[in-house]
PDB file of N, CA and C in Angstrom:
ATOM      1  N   UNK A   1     -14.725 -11.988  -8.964  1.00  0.00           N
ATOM      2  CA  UNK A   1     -13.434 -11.743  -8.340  1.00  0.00           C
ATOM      3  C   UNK A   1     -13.255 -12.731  -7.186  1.00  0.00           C
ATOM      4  N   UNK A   2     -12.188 -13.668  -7.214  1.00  0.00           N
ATOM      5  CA  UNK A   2     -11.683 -14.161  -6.277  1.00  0.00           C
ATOM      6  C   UNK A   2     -12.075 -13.397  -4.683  1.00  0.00           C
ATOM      7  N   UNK A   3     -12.285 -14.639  -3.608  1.00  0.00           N
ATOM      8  CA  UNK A   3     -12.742 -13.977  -2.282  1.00  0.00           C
ATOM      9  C   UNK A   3     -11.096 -12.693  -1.432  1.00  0.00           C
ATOM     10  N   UNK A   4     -10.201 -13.729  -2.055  1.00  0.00           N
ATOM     11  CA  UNK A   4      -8.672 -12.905  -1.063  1.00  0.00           C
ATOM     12  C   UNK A   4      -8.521 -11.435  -2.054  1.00  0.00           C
ATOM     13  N   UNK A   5      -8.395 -11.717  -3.442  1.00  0.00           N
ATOM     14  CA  UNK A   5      -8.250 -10.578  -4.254  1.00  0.00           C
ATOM     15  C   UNK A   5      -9.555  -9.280  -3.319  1.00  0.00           C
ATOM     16  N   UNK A   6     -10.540  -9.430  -3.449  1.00  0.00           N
ATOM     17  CA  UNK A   6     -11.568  -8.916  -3.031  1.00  0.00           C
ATOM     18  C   UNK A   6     -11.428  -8.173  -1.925  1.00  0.00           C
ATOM     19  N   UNK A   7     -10.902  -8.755  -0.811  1.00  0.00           N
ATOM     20  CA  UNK A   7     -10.283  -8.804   0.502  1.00  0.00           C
ATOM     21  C   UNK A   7      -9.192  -7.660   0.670  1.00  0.00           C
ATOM     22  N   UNK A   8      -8.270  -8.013  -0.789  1.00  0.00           N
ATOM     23  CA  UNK A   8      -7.015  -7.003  -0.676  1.00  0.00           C
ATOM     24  C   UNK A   8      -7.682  -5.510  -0.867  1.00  0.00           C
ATOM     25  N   UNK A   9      -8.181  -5.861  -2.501  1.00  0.00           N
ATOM     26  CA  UNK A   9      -8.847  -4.268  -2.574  1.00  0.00           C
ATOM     27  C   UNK A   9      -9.412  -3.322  -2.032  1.00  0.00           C
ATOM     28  N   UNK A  10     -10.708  -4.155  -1.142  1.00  0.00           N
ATOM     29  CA  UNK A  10     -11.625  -3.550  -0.707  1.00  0.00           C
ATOM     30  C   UNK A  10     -10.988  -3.418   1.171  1.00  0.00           C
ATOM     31  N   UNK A  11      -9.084  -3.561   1.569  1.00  0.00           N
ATOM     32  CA  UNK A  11      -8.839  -3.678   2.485  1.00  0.00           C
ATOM     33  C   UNK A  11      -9.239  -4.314   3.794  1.00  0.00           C
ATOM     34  N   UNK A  12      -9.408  -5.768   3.610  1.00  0.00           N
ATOM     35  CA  UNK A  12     -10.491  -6.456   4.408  1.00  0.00           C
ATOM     36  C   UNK A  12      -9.374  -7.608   5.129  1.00  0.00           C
ATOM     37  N   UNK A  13      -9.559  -7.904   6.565  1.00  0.00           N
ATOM     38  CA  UNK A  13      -9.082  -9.034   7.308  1.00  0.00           C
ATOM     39  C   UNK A  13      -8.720 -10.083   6.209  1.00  0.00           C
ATOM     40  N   UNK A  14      -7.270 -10.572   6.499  1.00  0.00           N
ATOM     41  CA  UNK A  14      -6.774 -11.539   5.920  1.00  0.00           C
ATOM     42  C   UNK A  14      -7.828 -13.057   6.115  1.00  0.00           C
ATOM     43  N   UNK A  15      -7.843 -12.970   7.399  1.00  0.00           N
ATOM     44  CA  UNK A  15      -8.708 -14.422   7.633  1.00  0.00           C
ATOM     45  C   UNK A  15     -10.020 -14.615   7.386  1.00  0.00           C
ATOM     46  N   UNK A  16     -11.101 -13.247   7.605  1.00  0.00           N
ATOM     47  CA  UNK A  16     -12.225 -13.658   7.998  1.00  0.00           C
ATOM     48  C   UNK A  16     -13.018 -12.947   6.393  1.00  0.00           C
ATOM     49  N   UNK A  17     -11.793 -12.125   5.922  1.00  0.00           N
ATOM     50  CA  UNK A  17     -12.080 -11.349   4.258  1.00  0.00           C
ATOM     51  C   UNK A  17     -13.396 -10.206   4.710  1.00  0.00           C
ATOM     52  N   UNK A  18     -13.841  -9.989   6.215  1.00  0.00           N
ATOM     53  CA  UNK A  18     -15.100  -9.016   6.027  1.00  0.00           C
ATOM     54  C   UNK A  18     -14.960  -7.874   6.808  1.00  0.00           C
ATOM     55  N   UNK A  19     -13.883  -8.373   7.829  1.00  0.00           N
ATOM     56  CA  UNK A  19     -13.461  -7.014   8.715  1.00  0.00           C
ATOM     57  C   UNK A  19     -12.369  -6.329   8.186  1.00  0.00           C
ATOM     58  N   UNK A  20     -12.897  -5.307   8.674  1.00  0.00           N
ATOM     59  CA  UNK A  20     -11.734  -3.380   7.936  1.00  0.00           C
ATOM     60  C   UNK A  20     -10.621  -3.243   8.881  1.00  0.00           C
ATOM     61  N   UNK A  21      -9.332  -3.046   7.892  1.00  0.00           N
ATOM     62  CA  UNK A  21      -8.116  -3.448   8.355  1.00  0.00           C
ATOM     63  C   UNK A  21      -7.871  -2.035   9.117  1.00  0.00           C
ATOM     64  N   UNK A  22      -8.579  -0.827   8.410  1.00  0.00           N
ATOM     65  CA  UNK A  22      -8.207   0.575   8.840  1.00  0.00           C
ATOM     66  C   UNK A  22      -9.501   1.091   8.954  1.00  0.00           C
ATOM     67  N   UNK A  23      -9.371   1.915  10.812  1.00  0.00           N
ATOM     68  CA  UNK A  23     -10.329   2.880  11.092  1.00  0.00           C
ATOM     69  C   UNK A  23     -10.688   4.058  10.164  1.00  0.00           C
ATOM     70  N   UNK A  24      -9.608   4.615   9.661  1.00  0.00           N
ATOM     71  CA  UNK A  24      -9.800   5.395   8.710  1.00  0.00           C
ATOM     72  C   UNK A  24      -8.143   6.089   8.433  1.00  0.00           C
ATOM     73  N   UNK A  25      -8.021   6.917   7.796  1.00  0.00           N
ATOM     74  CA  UNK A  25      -6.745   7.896   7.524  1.00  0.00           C
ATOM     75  C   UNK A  25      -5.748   6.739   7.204  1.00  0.00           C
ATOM     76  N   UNK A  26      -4.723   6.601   8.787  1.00  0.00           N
ATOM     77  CA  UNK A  26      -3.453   5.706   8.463  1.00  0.00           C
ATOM     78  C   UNK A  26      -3.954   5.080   9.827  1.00  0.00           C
ATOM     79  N   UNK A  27      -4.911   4.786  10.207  1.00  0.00           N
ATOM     80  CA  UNK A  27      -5.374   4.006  11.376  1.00  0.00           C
ATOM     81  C   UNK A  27      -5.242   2.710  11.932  1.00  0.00           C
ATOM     82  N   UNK A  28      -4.974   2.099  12.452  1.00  0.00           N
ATOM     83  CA  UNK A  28      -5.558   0.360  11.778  1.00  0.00           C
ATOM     84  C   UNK A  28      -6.108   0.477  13.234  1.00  0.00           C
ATOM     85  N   UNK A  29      -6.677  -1.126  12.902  1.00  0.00           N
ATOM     86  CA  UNK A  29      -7.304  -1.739  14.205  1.00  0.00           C
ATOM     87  C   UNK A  29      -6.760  -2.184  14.887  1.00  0.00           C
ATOM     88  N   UNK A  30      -6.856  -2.672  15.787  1.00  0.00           N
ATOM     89  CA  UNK A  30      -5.284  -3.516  16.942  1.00  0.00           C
ATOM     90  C   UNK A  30      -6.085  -5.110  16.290  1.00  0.00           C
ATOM     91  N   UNK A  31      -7.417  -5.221  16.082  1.00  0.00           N
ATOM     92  CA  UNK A  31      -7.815  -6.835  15.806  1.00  0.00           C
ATOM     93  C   UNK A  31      -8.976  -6.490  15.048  1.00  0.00           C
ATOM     94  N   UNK A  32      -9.206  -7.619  14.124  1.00  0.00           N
ATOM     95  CA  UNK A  32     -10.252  -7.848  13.128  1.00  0.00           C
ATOM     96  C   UNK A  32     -12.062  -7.437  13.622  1.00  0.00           C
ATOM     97  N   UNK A  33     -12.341  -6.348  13.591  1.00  0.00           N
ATOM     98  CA  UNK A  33     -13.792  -6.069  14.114  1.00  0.00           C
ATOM     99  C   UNK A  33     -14.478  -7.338  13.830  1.00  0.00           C
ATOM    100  N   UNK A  34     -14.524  -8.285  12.983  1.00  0.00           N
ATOM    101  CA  UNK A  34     -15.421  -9.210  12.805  1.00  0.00           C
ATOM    102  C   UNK A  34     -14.645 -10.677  13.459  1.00  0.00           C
ATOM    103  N   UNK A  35     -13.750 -11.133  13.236  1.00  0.00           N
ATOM    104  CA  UNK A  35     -12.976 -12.593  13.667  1.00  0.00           C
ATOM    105  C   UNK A  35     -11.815 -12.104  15.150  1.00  0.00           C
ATOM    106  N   UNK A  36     -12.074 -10.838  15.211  1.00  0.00           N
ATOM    107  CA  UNK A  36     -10.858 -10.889  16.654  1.00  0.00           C
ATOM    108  C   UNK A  36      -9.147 -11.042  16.032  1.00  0.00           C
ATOM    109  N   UNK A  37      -9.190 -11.555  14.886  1.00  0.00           N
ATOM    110  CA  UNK A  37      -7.379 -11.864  14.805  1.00  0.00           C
ATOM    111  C   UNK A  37      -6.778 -10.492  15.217  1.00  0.00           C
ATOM    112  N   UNK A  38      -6.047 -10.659  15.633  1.00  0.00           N
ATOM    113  CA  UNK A  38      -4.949  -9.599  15.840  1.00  0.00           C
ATOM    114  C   UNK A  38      -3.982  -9.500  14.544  1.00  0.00           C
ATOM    115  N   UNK A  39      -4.300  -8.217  14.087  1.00  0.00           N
ATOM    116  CA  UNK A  39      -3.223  -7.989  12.991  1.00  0.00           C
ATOM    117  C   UNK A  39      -1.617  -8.107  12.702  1.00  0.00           C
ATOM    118  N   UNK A  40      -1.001  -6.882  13.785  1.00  0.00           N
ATOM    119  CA  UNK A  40       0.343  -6.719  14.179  1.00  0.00           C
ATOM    120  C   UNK A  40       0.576  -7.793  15.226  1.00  0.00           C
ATOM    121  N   UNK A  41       1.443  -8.615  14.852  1.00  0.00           N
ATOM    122  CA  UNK A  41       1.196 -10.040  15.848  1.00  0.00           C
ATOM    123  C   UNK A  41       2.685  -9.656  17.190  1.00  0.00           C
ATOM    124  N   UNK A  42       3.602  -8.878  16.483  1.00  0.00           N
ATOM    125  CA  UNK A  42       4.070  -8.874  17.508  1.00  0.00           C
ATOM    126  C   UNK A  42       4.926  -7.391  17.063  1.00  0.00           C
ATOM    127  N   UNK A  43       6.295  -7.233  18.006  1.00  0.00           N
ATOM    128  CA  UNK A  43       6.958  -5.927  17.487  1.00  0.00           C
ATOM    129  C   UNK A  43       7.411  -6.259  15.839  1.00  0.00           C
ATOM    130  N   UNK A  44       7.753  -5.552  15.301  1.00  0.00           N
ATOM    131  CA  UNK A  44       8.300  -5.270  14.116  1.00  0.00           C
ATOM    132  C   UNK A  44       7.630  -6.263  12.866  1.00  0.00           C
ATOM    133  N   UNK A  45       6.178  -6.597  13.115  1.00  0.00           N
ATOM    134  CA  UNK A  45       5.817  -7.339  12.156  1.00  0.00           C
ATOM    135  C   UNK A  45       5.655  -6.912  10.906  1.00  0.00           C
ATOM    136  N   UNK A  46       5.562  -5.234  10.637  1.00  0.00           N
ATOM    137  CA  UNK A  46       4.847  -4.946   9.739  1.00  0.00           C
ATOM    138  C   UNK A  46       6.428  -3.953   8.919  1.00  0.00           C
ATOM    139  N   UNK A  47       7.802  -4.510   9.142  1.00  0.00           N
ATOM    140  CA  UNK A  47       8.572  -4.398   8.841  1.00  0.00           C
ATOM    141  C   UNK A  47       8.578  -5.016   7.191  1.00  0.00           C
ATOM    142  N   UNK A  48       8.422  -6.341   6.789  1.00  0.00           N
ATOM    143  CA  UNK A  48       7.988  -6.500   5.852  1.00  0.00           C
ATOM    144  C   UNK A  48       7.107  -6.098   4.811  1.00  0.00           C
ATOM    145  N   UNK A  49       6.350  -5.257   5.388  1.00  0.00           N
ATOM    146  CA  UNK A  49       5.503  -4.359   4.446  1.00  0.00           C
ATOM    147  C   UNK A  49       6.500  -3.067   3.990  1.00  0.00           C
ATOM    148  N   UNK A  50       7.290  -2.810   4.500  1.00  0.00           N
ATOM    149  CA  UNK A  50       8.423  -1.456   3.909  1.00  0.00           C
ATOM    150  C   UNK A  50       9.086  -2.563   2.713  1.00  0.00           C
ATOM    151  N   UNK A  51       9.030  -3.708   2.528  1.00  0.00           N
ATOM    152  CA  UNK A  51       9.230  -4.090   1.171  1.00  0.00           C
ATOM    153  C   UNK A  51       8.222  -4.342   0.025  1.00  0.00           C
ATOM    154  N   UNK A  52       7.012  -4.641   0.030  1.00  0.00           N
ATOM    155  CA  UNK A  52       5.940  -4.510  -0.595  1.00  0.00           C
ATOM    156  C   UNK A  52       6.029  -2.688  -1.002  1.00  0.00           C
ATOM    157  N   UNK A  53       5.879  -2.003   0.059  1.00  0.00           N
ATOM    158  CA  UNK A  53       5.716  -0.755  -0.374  1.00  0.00           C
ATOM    159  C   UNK A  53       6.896   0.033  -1.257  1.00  0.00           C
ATOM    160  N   UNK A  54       8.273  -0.425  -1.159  1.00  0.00           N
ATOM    161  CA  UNK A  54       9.115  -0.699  -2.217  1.00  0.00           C
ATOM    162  C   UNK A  54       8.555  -0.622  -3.143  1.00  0.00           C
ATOM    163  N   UNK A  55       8.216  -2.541  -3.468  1.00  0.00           N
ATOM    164  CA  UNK A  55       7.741  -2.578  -4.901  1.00  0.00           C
ATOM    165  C   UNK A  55       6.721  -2.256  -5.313  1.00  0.00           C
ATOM    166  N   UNK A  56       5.424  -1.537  -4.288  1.00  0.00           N
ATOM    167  CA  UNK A  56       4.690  -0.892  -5.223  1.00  0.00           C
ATOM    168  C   UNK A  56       4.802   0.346  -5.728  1.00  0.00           C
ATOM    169  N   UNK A  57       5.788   0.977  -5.217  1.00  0.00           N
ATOM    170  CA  UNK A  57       5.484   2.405  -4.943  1.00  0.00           C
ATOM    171  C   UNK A  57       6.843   2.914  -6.390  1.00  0.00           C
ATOM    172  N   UNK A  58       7.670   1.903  -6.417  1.00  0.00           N
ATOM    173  CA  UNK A  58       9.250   2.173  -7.361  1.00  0.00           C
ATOM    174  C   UNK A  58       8.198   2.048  -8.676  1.00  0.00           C
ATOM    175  N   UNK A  59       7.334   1.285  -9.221  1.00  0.00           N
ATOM    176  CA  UNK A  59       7.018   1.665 -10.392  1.00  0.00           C
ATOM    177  C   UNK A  59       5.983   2.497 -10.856  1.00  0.00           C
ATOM    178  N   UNK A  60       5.523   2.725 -10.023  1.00  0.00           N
ATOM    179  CA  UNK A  60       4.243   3.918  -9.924  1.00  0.00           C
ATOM    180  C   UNK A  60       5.399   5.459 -10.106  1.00  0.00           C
ATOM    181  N   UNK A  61       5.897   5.179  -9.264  1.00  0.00           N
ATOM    182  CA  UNK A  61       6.808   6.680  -9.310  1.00  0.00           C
ATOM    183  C   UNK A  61       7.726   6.683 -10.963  1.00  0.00           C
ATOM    184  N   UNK A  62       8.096   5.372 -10.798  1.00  0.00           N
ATOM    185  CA  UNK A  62       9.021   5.600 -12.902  1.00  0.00           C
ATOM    186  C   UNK A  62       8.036   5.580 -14.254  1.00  0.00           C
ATOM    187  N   UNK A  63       6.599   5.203 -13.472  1.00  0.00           N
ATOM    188  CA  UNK A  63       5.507   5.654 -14.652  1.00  0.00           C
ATOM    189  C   UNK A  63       5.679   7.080 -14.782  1.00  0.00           C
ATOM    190  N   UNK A  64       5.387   7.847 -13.262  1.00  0.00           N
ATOM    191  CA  UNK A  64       5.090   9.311 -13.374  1.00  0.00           C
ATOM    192  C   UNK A  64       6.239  10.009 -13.961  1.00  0.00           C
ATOM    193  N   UNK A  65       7.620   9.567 -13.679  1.00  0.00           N
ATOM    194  CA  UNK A  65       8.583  10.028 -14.306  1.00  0.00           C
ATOM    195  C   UNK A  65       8.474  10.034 -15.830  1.00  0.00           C
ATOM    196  N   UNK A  66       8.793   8.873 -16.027  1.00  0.00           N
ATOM    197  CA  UNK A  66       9.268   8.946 -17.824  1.00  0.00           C
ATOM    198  C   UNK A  66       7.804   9.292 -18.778  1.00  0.00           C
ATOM    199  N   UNK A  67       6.810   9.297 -17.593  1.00  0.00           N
ATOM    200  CA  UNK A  67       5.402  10.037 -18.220  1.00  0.00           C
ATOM    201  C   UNK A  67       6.073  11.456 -18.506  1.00  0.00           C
ATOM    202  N   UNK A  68       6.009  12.313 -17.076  1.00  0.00           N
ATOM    203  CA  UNK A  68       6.449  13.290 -17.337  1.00  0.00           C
ATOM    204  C   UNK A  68       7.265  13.591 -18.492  1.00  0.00           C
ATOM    205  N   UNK A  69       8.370  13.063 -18.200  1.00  0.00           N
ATOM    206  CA  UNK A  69       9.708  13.140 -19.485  1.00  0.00           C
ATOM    207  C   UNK A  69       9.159  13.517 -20.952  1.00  0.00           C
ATOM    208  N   UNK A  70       8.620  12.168 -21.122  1.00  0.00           N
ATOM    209  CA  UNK A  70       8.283  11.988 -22.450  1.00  0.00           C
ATOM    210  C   UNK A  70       7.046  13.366 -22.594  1.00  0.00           C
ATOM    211  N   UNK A  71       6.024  13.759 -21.976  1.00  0.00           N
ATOM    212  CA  UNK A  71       5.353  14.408 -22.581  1.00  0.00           C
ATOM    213  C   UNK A  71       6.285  15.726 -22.668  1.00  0.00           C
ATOM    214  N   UNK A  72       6.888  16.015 -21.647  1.00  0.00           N
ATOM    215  CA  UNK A  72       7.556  17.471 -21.633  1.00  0.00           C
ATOM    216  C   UNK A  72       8.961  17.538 -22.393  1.00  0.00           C
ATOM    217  N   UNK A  73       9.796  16.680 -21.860  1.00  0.00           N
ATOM    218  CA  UNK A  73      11.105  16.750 -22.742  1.00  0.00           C
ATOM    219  C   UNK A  73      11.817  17.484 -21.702  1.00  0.00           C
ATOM    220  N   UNK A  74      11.170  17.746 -20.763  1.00  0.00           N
ATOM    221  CA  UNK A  74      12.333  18.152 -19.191  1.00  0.00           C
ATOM    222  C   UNK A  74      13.518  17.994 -18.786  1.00  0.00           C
ATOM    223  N   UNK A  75      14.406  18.009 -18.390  1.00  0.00           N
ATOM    224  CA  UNK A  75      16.009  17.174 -18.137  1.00  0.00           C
ATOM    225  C   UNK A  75      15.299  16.752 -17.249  1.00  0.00           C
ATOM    226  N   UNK A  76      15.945  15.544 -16.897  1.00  0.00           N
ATOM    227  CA  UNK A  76      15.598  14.049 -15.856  1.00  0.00           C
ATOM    228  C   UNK A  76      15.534  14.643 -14.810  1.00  0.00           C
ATOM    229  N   UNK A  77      16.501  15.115 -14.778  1.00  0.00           N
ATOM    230  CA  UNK A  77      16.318  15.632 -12.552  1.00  0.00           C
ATOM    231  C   UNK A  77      15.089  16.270 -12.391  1.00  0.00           C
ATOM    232  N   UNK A  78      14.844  17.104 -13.527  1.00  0.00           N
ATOM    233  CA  UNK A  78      13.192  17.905 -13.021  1.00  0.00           C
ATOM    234  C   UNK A  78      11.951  16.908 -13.171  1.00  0.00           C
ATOM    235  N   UNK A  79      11.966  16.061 -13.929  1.00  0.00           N
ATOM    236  CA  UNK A  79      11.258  15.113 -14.408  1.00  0.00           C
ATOM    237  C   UNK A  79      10.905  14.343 -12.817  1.00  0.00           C
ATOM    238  N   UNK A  80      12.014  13.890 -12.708  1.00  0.00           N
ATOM    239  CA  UNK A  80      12.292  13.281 -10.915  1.00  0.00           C
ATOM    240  C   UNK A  80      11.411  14.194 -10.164  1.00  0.00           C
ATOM    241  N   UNK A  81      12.217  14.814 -10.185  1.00  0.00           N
ATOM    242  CA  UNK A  81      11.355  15.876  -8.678  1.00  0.00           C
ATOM    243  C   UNK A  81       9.689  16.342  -9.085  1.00  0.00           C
ATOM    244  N   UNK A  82       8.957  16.511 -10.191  1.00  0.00           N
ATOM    245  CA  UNK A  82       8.269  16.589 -10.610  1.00  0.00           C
ATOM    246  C   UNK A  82       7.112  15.524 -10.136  1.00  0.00           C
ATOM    247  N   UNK A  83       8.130  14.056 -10.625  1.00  0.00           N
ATOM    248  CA  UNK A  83       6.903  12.856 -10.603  1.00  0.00           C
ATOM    249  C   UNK A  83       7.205  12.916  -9.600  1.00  0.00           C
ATOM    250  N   UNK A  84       8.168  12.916  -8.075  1.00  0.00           N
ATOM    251  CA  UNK A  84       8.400  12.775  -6.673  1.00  0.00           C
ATOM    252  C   UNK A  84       7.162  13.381  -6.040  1.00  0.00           C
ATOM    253  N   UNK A  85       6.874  14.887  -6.372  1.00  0.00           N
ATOM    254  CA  UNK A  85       5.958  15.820  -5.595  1.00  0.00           C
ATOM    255  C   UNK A  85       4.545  14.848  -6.054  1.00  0.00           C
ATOM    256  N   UNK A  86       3.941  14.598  -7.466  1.00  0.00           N
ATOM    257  CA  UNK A  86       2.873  14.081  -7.901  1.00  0.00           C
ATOM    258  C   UNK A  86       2.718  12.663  -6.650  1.00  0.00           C
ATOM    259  N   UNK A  87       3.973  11.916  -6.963  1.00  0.00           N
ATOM    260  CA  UNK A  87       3.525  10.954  -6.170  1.00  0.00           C
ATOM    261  C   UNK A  87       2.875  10.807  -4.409  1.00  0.00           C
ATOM    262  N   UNK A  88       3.091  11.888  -3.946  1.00  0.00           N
ATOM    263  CA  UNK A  88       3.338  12.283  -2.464  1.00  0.00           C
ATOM    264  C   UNK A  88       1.516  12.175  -2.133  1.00  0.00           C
ATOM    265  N   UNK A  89       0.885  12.016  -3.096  1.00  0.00           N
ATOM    266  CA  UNK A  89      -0.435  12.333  -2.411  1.00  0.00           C
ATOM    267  C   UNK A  89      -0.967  10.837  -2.647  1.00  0.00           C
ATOM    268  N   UNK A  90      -0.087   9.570  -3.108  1.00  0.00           N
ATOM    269  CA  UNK A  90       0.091   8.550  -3.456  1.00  0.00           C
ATOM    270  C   UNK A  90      -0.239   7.347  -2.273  1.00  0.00           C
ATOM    271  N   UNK A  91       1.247   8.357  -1.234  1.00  0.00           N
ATOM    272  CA  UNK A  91       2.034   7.460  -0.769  1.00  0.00           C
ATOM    273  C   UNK A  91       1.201   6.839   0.761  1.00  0.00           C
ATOM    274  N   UNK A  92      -0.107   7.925   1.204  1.00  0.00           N
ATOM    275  CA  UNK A  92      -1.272   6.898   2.171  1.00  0.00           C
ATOM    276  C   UNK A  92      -1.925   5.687   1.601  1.00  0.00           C
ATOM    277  N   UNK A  93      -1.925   5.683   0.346  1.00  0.00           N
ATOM    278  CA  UNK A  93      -2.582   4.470  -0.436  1.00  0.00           C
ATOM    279  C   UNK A  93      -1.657   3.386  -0.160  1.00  0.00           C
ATOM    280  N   UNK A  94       0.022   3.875  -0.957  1.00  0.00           N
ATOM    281  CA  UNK A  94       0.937   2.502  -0.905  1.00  0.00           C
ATOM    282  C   UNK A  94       0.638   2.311   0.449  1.00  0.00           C
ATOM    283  N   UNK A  95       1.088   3.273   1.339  1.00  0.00           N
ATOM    284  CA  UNK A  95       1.279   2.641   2.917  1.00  0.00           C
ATOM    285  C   UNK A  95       0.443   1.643   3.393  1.00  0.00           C
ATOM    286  N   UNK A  96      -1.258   2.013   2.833  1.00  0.00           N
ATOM    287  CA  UNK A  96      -2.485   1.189   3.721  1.00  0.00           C
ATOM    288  C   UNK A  96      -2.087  -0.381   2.809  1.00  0.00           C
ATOM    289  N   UNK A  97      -2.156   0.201   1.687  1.00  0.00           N
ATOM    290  CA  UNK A  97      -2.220  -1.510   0.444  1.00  0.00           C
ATOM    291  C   UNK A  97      -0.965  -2.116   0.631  1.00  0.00           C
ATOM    292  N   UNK A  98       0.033  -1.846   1.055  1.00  0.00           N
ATOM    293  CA  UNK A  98       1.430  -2.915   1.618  1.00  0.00           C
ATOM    294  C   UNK A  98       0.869  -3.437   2.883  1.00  0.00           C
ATOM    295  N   UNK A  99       0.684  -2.692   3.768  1.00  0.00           N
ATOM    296  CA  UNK A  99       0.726  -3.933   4.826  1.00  0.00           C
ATOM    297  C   UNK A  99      -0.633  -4.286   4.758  1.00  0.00           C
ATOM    298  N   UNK A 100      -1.863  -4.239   3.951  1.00  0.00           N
ATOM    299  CA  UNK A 100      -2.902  -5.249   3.789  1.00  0.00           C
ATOM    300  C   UNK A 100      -2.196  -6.522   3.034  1.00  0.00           C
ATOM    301  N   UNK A 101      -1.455  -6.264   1.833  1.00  0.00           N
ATOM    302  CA  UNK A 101      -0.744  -7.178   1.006  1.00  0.00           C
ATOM    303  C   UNK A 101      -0.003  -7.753   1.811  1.00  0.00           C
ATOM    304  N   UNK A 102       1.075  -7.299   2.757  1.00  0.00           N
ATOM    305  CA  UNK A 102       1.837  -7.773   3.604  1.00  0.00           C
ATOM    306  C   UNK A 102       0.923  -8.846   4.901  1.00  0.00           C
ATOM    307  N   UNK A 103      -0.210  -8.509   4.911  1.00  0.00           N
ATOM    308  CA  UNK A 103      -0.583  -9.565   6.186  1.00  0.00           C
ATOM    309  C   UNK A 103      -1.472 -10.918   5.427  1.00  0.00           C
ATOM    310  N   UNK A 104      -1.941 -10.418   4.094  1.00  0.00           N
ATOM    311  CA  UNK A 104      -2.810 -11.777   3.361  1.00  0.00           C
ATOM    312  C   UNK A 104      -1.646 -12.181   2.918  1.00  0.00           C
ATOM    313  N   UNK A 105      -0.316 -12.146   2.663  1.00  0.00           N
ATOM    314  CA  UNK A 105       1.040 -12.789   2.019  1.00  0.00           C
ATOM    315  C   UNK A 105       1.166 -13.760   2.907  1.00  0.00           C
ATOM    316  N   UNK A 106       1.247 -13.199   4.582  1.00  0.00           N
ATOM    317  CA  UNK A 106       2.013 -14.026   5.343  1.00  0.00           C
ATOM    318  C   UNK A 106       0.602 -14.787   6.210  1.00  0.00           C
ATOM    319  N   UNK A 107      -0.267 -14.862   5.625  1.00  0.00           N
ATOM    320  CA  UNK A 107      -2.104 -15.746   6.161  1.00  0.00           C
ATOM    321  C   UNK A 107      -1.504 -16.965   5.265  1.00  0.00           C
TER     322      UNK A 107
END
């Protein structure tokens, strides 16, 4: 596996690929435990990550939908609200993996 791919997965410093982007939960660090970079470089940097998390999160949720659908045969709106609730235990993952994606995008 590529060193940045590696980096994304395993949530690791854009620059230095070895320091942990998050203390834990929805935490982050203010700077790279291993290289010092400072992550959030200034106000509203991590504004761009509410678009990553967009696109990861819109097709994960229309899998769970038309999953649902198709196995059950539900009307759509329940189908919706169905895959909505499933996804909710989802949505600390999108949050942490956008703005890791969001800060190796803009490295």
């Amino acid at each position: 596996m590529p060193p940045r791919l590696r980096a994304i997965v395993y949530q690791r410093c854009p620059r230095c690929f070895r320091g942990r982007v998050f203390r834990g939960g929805l935490r982050m660090y203010r700077a790279c435990p291993e290289c010092r970079v400072i992550y959030g470089r200034e106000n509203g940097y991590f504004t761009g990550a509410m678009i990553v998390s967009y696109v990861l999160a819109v097709p994960i949720l229309a899998l769970l939908t038309v999953g649902i659908w198709l196995a059950t045969r539900w009307t759509p709106e329940i189908s919706i609200l169905v895959g909505g609730v499933l996804f909710l235990p989802l949505v600390p993952s999108v949050f942490r993996y956008s703005r890791v994606l969001w800060m190796h995008f803009d490295r």
